[in-house]
C-alpha atoms as a PDB file:
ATOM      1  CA  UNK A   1       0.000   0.000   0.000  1.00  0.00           C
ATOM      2  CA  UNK A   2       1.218   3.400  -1.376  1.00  0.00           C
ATOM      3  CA  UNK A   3       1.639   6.850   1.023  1.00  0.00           C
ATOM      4  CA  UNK A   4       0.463   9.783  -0.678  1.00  0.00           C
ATOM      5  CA  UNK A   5       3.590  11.439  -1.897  1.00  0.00           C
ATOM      6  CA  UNK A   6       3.776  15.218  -0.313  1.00  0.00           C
ATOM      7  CA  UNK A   7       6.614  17.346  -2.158  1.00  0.00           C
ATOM      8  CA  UNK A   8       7.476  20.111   0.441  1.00  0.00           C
ATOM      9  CA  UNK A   9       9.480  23.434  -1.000  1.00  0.00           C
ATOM     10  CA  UNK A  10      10.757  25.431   1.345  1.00  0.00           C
ATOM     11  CA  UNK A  11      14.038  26.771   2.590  1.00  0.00           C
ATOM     12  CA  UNK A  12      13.645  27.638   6.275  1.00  0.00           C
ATOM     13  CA  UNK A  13      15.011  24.646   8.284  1.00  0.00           C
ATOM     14  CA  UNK A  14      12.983  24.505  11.360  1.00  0.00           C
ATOM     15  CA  UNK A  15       9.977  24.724   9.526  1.00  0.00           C
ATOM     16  CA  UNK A  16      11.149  22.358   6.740  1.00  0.00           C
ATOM     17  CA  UNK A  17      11.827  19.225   9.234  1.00  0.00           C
ATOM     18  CA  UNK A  18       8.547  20.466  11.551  1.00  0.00           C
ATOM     19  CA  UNK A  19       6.844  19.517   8.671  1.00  0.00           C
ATOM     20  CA  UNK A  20       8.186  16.731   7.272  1.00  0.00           C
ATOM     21  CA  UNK A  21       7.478  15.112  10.966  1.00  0.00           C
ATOM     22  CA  UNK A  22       4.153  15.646  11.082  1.00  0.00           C
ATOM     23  CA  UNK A  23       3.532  13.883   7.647  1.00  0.00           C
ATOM     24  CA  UNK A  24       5.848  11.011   8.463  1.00  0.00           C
ATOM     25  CA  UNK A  25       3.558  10.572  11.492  1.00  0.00           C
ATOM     26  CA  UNK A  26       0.289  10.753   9.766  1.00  0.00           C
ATOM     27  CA  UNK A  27       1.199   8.378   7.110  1.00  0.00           C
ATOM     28  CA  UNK A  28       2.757  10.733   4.329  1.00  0.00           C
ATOM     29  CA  UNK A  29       5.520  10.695   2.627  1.00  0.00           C
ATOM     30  CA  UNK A  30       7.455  13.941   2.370  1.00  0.00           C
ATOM     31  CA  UNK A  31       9.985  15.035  -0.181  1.00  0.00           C
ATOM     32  CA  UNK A  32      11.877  18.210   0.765  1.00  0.00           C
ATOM     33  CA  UNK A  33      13.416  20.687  -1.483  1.00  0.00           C
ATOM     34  CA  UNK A  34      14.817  23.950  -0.517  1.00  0.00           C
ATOM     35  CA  UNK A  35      15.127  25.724  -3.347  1.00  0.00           C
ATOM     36  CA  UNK A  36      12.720  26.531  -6.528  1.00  0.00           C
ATOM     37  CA  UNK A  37      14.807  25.409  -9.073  1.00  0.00           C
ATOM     38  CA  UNK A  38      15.519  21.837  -7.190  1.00  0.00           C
ATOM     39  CA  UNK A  39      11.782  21.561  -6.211  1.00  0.00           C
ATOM     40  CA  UNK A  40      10.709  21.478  -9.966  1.00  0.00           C
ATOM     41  CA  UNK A  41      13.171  18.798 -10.622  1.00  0.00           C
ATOM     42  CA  UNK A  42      11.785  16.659  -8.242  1.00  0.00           C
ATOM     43  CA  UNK A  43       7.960  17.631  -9.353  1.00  0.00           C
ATOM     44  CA  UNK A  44       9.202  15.229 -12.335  1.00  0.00           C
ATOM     45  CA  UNK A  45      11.307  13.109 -11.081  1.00  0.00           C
ATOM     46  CA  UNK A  46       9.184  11.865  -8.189  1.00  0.00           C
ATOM     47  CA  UNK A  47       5.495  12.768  -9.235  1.00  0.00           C
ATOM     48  CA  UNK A  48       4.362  13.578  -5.741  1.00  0.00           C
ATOM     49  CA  UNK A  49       0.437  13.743  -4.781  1.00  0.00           C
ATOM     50  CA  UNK A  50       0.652  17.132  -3.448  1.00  0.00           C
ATOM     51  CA  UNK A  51       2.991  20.114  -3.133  1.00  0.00           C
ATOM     52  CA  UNK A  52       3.044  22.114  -0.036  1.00  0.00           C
ATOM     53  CA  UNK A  53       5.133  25.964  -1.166  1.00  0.00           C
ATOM     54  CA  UNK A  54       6.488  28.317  -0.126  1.00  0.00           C
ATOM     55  CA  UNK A  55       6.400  31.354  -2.006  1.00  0.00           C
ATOM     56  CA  UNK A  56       9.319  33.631  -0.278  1.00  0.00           C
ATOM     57  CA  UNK A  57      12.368  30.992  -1.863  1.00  0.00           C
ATOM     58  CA  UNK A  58      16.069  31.954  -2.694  1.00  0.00           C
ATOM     59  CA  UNK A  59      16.073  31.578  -5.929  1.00  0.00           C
ATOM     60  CA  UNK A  60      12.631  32.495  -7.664  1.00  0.00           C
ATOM     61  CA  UNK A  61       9.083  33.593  -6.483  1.00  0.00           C
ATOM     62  CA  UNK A  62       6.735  30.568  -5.107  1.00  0.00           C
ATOM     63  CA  UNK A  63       3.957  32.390  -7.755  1.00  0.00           C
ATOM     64  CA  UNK A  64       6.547  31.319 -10.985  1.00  0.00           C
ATOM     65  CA  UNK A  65       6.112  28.008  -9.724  1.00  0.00           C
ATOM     66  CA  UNK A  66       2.542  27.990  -9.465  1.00  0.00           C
ATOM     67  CA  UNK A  67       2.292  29.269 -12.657  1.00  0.00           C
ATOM     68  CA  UNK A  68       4.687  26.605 -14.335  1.00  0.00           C
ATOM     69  CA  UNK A  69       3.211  23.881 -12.675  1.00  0.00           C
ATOM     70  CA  UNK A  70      -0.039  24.733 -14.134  1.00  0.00           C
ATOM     71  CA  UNK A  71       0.622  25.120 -17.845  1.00  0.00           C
ATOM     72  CA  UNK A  72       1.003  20.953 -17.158  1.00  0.00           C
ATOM     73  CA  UNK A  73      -0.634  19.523 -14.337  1.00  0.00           C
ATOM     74  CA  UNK A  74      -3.736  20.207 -12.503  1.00  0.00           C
ATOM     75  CA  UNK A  75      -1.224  18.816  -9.200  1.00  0.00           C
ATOM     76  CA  UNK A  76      -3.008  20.267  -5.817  1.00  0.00           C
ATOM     77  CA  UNK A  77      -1.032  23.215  -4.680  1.00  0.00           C
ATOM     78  CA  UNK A  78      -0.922  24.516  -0.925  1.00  0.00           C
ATOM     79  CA  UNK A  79       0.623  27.518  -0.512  1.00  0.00           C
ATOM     80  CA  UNK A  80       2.914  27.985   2.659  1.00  0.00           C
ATOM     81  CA  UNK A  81       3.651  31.589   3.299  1.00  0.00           C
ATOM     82  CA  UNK A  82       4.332  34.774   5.795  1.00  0.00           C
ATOM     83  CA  UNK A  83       2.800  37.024   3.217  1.00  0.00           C
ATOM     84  CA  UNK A  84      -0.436  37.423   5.257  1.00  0.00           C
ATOM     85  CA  UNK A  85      -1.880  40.634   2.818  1.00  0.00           C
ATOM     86  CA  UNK A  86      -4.972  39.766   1.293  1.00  0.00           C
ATOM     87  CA  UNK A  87      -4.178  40.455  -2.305  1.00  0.00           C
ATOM     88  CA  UNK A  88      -1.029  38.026  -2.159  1.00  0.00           C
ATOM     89  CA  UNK A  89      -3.787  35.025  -1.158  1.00  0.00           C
ATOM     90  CA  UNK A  90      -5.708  36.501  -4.027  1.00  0.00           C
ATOM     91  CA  UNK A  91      -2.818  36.061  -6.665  1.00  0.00           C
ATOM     92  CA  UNK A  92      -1.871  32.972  -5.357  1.00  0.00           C
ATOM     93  CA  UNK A  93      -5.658  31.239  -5.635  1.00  0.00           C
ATOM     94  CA  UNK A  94      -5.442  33.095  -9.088  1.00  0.00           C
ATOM     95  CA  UNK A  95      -2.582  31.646 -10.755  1.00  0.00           C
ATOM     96  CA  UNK A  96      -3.472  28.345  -9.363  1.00  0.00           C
ATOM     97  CA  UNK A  97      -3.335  27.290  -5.983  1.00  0.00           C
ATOM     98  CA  UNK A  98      -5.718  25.343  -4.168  1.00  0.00           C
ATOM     99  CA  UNK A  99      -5.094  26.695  -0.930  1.00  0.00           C
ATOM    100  CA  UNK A 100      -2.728  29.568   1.215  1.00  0.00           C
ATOM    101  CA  UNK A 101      -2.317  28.743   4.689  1.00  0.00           C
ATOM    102  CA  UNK A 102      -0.390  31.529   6.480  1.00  0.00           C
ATOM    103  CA  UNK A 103       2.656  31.001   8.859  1.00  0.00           C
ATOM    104  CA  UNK A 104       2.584  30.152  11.291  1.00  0.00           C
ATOM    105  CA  UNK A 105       0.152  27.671  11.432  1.00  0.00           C
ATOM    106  CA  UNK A 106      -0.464  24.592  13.463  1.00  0.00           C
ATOM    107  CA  UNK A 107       0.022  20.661  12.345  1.00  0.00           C
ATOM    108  CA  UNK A 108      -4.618  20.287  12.349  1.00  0.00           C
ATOM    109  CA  UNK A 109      -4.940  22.598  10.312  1.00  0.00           C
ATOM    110  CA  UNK A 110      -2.244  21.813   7.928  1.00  0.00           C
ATOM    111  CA  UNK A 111      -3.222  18.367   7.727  1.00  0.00           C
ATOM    112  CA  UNK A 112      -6.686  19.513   7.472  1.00  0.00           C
ATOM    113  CA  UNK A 113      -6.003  21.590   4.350  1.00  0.00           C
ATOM    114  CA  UNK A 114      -4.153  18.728   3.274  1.00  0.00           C
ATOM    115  CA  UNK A 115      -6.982  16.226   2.757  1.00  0.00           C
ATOM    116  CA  UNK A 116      -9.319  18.767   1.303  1.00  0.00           C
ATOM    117  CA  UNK A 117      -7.212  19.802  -1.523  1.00  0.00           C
ATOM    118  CA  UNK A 118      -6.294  15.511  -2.197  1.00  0.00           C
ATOM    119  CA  UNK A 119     -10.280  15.344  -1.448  1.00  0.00           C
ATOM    120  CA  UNK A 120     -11.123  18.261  -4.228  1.00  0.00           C
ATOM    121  CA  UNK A 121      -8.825  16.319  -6.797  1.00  0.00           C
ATOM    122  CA  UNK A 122     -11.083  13.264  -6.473  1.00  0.00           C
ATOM    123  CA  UNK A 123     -14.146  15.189  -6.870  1.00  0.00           C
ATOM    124  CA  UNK A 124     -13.339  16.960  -9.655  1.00  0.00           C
ATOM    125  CA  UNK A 125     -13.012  13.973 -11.549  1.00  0.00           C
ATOM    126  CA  UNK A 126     -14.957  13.114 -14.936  1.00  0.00           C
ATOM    127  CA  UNK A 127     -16.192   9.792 -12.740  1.00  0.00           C
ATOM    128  CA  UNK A 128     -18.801  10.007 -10.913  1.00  0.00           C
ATOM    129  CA  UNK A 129     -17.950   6.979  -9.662  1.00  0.00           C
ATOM    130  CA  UNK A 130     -14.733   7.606  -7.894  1.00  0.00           C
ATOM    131  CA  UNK A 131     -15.819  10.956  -6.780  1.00  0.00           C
ATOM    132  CA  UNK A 132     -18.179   9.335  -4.393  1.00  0.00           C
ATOM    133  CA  UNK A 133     -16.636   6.357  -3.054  1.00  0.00           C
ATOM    134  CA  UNK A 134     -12.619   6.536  -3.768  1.00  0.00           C
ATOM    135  CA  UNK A 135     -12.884   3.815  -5.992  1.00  0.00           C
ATOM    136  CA  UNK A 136     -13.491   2.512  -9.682  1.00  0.00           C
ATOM    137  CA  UNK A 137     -15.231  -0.398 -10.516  1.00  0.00           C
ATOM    138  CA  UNK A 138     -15.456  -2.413 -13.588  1.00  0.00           C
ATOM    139  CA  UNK A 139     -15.744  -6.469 -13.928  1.00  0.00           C
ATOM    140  CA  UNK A 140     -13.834  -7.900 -11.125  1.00  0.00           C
ATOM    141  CA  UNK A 141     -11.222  -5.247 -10.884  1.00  0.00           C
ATOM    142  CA  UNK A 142     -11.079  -2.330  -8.071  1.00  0.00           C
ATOM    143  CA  UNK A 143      -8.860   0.745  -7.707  1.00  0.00           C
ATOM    144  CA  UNK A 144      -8.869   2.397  -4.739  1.00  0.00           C
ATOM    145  CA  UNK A 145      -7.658   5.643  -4.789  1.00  0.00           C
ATOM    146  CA  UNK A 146      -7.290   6.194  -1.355  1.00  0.00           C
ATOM    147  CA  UNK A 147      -5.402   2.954  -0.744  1.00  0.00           C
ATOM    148  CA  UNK A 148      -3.422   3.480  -3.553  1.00  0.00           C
ATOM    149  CA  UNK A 149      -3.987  -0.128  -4.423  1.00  0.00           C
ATOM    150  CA  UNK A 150      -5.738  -2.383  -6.929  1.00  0.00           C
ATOM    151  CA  UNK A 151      -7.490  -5.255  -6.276  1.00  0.00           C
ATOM    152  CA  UNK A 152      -8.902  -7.939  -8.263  1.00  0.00           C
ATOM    153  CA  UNK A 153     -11.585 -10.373  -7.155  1.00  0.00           C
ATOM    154  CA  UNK A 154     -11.023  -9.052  -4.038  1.00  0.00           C
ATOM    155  CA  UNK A 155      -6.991  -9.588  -3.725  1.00  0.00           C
ATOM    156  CA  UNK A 156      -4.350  -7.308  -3.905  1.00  0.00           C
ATOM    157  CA  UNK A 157      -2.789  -7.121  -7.620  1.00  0.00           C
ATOM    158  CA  UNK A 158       0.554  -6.481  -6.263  1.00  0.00           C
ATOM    159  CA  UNK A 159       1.318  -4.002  -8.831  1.00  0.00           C
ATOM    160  CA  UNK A 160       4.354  -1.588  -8.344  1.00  0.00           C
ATOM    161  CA  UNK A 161       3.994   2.181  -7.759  1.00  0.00           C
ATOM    162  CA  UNK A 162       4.635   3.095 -11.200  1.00  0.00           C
ATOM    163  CA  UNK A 163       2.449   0.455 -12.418  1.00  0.00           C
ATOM    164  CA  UNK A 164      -0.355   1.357 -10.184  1.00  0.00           C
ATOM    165  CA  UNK A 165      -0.129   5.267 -11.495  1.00  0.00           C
ATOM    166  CA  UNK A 166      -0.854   3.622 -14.856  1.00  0.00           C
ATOM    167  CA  UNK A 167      -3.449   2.142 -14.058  1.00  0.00           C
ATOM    168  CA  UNK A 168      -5.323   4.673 -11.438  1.00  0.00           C
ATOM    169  CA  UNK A 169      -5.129   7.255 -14.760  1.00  0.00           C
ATOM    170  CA  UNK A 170      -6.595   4.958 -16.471  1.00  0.00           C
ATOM    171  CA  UNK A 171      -9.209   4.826 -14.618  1.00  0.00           C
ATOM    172  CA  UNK A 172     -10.005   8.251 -14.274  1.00  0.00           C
ATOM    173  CA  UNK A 173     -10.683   8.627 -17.804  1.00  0.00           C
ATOM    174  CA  UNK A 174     -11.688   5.078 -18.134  1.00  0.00           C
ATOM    175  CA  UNK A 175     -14.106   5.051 -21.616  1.00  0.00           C
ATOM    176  CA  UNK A 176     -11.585   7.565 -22.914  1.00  0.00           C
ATOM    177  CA  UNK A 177      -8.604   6.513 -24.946  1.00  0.00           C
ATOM    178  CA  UNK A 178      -5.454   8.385 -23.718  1.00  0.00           C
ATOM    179  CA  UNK A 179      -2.734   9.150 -25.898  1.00  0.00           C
ATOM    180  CA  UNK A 180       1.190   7.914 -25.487  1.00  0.00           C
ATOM    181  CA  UNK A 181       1.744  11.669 -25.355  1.00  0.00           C
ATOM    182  CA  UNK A 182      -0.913  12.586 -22.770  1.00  0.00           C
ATOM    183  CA  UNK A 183      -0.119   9.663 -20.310  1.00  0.00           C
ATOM    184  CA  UNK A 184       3.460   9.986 -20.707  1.00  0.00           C
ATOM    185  CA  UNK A 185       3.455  13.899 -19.648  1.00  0.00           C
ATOM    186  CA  UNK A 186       0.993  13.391 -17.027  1.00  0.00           C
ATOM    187  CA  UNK A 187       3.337  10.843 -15.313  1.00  0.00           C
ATOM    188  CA  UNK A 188       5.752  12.162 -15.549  1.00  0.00           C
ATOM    189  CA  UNK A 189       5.977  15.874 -16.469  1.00  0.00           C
ATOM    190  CA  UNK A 190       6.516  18.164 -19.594  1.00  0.00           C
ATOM    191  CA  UNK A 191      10.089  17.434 -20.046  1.00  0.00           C
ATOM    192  CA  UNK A 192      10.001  13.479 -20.163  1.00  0.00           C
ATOM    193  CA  UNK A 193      11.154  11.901 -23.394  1.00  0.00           C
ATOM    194  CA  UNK A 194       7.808  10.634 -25.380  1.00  0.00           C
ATOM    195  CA  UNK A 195       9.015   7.253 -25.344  1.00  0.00           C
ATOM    196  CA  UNK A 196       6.333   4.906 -25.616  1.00  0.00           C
ATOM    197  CA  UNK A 197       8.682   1.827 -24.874  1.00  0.00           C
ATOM    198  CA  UNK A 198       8.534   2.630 -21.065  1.00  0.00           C
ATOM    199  CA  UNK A 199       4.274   2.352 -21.428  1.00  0.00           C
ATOM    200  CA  UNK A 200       4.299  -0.909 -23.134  1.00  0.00           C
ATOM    201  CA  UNK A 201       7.060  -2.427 -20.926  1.00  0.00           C
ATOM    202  CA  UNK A 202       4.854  -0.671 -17.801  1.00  0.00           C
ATOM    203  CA  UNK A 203       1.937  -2.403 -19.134  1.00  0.00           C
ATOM    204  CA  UNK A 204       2.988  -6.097 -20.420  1.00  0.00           C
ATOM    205  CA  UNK A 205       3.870  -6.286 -16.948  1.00  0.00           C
ATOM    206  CA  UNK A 206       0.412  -4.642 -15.474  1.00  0.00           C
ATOM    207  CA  UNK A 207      -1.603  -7.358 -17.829  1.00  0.00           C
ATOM    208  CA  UNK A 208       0.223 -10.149 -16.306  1.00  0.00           C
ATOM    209  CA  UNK A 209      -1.151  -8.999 -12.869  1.00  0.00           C
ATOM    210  CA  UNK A 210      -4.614  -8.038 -13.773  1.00  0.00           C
ATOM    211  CA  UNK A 211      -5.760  -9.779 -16.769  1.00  0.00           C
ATOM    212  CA  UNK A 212      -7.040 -13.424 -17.086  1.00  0.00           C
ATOM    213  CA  UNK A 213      -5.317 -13.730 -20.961  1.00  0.00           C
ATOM    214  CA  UNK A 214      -2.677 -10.796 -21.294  1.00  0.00           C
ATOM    215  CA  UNK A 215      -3.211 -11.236 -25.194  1.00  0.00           C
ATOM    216  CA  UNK A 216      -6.802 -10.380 -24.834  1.00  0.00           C
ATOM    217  CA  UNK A 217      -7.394  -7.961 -22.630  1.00  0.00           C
ATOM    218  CA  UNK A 218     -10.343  -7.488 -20.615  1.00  0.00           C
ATOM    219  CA  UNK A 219      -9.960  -4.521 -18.302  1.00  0.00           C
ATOM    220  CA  UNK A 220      -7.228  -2.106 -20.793  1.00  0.00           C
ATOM    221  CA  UNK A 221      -7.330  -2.494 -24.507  1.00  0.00           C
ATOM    222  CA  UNK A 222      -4.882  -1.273 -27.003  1.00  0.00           C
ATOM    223  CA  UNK A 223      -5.621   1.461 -29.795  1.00  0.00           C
ATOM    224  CA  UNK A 224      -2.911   0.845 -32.026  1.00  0.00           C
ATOM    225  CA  UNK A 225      -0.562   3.757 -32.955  1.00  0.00           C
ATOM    226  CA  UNK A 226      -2.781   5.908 -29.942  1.00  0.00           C
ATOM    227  CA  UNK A 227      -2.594   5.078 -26.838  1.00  0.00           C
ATOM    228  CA  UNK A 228      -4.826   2.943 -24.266  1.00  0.00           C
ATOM    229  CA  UNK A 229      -8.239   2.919 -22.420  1.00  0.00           C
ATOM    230  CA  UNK A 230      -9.691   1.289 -19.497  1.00  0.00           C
ATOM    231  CA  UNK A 231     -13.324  -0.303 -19.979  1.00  0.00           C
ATOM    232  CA  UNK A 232     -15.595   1.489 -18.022  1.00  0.00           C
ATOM    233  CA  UNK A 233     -16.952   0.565 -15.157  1.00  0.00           C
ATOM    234  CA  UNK A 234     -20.603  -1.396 -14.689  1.00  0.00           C
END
């Protein structure tokens, strides 16, 4: 079972480790970064569930980040920051974030905002399906988004973390066919290499786990020279 991944950006040390502490604690798992430029690598390299930001960072304004984050990925943003004027929590919400919590602040609330903003990403979903339960359904095959797992007739698929983000986008779009290109940026950011020979290695090995005959698939099906699409759900 996977943690939700929390990438944390910010440069003061005290509050830096406070933080990652109270995730550790309440099952999270933290990434820290304390500088923009290094916090954007690792918003590609280790496709986290969240990002918690500061704005006030060494090298470049939190609000650049926002912004750049955007143009790609619809990632929940909670802003971290001292700047306690209004029209800086207006700018922020505007180019993007999902929250602004103001410093200092205590661990509740900041777990608090937290779940809402993972919670809002569910519900914003095209399925209806997963937006009120946490999970999608079709056949004998479950994701559940909140355990980060899949399950099929009722056991645990065993699929690896990379695997599993296959298939949970998938099945947020499951009906839809999703293009090499879309899945591959999605996964892992605007600058990866649209290589589809990381998808179909990804996904010779998913069918193995999931699928009664690999060769004829019942749950993902192949549109040649496009991409793939989950069958939706009953």
């Amino acid at each position: 079972m996977f943690k939700d991944k929390i990438l944390v950006i910010e440069d003061e040390a005290g509050i830096r480790s406070l933080i990652a502490a109270v995730l550790t604690a309440n099952d999270y798992d933290p990434i820290l970064s304390v500088s923009g430029a290094d916090g954007m690598s690792m918003l590609t390299s280790h496709c986290p569930d969240l990002l918690l930001l500061d704005l006030g960072l060494p090298d470049m304004d939190g609000m650049e980040i926002i912004r750049s984050v955007r143009e790609w990925s619809t990632l929940p943003i909670v802003v971290l920051s001292a700047r306690n004027h209004e029209r800086d929590k207006v700018a922020a919400l505007d180019a993007g974030a999902d929250d602004y919590l103001t410093k200092p602040f205590g661990a509740a609330e900041l777990l608090a905002r937290i779940r809402t903003a993972i919670r809002h990403t569910r519900t914003q979903l095209p399925s209806s399906m997963i937006a009120s339960s946490g999970k999608f359904c079709t056949g004998e095959l479950v994701i559940d988004y909140d355990k980060h797992c899949v399950f099929l007739r009722g056991e645990n698929a065993r699929l690896t973390q990379g695997e599993y983000r296959i298939v949970a986008l998938l099945g947020k779009y499951a009906g839809r066919v999703l293009t090499y290109d879309f899945m591959i940026r999605e996964l892992w950011g605007p600058k990866a290499k649209s290589d589809n020979q990381i998808l179909r290695v990804n996904m010779a090995n998913i069918r193995r786990k999931i699928e009664d005959n690999p060769a004829d698939p019942r749950y993902i099906v192949t549109e040649m020279g496009v991409g793939y699409r989950m069958i939706e759900g009953e």
